[in-house]
Structure formats: structure tokens, C-alpha cells
Protein backbone atom coordinates (compact mmCIF):
# COMPACT_ATOMS: atom_id res chain seq x y z
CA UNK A 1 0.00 0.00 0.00
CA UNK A 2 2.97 2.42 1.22
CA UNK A 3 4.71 1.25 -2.56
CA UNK A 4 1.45 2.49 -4.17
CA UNK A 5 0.75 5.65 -2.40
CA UNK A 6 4.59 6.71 -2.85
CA UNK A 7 4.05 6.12 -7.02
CA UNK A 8 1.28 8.23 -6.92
CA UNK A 9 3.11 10.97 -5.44
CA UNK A 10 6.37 10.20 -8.22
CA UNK A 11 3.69 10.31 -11.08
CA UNK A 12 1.74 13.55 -10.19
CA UNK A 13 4.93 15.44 -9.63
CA UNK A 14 5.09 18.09 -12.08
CA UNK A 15 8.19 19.26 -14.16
CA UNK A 16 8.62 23.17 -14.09
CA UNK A 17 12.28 23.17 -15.43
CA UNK A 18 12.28 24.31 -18.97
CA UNK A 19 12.58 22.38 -21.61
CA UNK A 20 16.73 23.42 -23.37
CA UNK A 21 16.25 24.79 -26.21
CA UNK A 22 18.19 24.95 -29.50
CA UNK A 23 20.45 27.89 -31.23
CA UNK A 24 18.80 27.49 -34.16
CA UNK A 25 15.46 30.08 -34.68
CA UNK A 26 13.77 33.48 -34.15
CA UNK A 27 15.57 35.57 -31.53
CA UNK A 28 15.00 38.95 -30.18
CA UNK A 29 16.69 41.65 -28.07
CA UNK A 30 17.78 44.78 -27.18
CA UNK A 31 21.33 46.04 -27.65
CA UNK A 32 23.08 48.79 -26.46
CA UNK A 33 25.66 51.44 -27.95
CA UNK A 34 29.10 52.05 -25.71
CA UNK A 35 28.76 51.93 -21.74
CA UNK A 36 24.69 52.32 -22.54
CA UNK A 37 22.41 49.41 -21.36
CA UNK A 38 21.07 47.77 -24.09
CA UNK A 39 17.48 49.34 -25.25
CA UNK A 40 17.07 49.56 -28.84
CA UNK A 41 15.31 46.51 -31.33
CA UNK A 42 17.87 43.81 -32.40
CA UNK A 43 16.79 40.31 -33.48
CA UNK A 44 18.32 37.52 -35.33
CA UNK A 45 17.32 34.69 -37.12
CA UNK A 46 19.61 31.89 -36.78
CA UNK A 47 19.91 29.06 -39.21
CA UNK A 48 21.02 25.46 -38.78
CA UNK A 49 23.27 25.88 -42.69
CA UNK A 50 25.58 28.23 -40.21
CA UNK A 51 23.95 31.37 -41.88
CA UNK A 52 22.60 34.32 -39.53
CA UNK A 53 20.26 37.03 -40.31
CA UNK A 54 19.55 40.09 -38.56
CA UNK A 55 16.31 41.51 -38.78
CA UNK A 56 14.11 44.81 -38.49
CA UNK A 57 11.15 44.95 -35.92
CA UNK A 58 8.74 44.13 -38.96
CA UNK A 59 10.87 40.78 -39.72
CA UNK A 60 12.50 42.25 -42.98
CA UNK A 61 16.32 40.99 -43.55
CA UNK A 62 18.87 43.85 -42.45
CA UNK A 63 22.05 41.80 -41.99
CA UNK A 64 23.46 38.46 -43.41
CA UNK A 65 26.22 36.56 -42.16
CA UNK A 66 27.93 33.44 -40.78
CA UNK A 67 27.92 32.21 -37.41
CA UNK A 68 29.02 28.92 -35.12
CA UNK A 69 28.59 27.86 -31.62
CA UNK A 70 31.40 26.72 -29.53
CA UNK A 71 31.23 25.15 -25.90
CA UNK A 72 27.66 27.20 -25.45
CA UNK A 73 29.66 30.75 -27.07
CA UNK A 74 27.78 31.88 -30.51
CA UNK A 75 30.30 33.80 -32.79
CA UNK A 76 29.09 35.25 -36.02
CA UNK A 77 29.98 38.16 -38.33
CA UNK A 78 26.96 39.42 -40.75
CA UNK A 79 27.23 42.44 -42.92
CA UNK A 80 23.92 45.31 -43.18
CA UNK A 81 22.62 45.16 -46.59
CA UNK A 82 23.36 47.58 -49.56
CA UNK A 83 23.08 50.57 -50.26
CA UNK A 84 24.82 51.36 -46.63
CA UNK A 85 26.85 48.01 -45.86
CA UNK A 86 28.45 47.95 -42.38
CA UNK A 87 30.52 44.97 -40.82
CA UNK A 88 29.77 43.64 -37.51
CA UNK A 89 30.90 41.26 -35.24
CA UNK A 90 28.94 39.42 -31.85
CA UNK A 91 30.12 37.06 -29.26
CA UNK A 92 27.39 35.73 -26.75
CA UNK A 93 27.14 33.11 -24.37
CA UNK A 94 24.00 31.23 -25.28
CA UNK A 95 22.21 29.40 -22.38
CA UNK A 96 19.60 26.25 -23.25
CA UNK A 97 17.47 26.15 -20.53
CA UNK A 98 16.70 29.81 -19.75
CA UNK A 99 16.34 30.45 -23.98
CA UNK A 100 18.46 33.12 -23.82
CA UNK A 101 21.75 34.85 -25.03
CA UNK A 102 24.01 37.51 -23.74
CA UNK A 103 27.04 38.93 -25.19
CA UNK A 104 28.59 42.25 -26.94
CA UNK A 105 29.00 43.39 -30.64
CA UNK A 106 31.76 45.02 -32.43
CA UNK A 107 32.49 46.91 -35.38
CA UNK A 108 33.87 45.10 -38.35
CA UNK A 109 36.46 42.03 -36.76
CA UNK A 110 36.09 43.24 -32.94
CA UNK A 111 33.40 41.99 -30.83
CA UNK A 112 33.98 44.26 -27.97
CA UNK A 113 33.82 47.98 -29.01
CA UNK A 114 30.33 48.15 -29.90
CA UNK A 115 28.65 47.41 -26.71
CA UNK A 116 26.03 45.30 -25.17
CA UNK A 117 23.47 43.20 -26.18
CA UNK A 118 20.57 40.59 -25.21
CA UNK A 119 18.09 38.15 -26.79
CA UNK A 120 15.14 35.42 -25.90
CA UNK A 121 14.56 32.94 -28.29
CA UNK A 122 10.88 33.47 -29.87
């Protein structure tokens, strides 16, 4: 009886860690400029082919680049499209189970002298 009382108990337990989830998708953020907290739009859409897009607030393509994630740290450099084609750079450490990633941007080949940024995955 004790045996059956203590499975019920095991089987009604519910689960409220997160479920991990992947790099790969819709993400959006706020970044910052210099020592500024991050507070303007940024958002990314990040591919499984290694390809990464950043995106405007209405989902239109802004940026297009590559990208790869090492031990949990994303890396990618994407370029603005033309007419006005800037180089950027972003490091972030991307954690599973909260769906998030936190890191700073660059210009061009640095990833530190653009400032801060942050992102949820959608």
C-alpha cells in the first residue's frame, strides 16, 4: 500500500524546469551602444546551414552573415545590406534552458567595441 501511495506521489509530480532549447530560430533583443544598457530593437534569425540574419522589428532581412557555436559561445559576423553596408561582429554566451543569449557586438572584426546586447529565443 505504502509502494502504491509513494508512485502516486512520483507520477503527479510536475516538471517546471524548462525544456533546453536549441540555437537554431527566431531571436530577439535589445542592444546597447558604448557603456549604454542595451534598449534599442535587435533580433536575429539563426539558421542550422551556419547562416545568420539580422532583422528589423517588422521581420525584414537587415544583416546576413555566418555564425558557429562553440562550448555554449555563438560567434558570427553578418554584414547590413546595400546601399549602406556595415561589418559587424557578436560574441554571446547562449544558455539552453533559460532560452536566452548575452554577449557584446563590435564593429567590423572586434566583438567588444560596440557594446552590449541581449536576446530570448521566440
Amino acid at each position: 500500500m505504502a509502494l502504491l501511495v509513494a508512485m502516486s506521489f512520483v507520477a503527479c509530480k510536475k516538471d517546471d524546469a524548462k525544456p533546453a532549447v536549441s540555437i537554431e530560430g527566431k531571436w530577439v533583443g535589445k542592444f546597447g551602444t558604448g557603456e549604454n544598457p542595451p534598449s534599442s530593437f535587435y533580433s536575429f534569425n539563426i539558421k542550422a546551414d551556419g547562416t545568420i540574419q539580422e532583422l528589423s522589428q517588422s521581420g525584414e532581412v537587415t544583416g546576413e552573415g555566418e555564425w558557429e557555436l562553440d562550448n555554449n559561445i555563438l560567434y558570427a559576423t553578418y554584414s547590413t545590406v546595400a546601399p549602406n553596408v556595415k561589418v559587424y561582429t557578436i560574441l554571446g554566451a547562449f544558455n539552453a534552458g533559460q532560452g536566452k543569449i548575452l554577449g557584446n557586438w563590435g564593429y567590423d572584426d572586434s566583438a567588444t567595441n560596440g557594446g552590449l546586447w541581449e536576446m530570448t529565443k521566440q
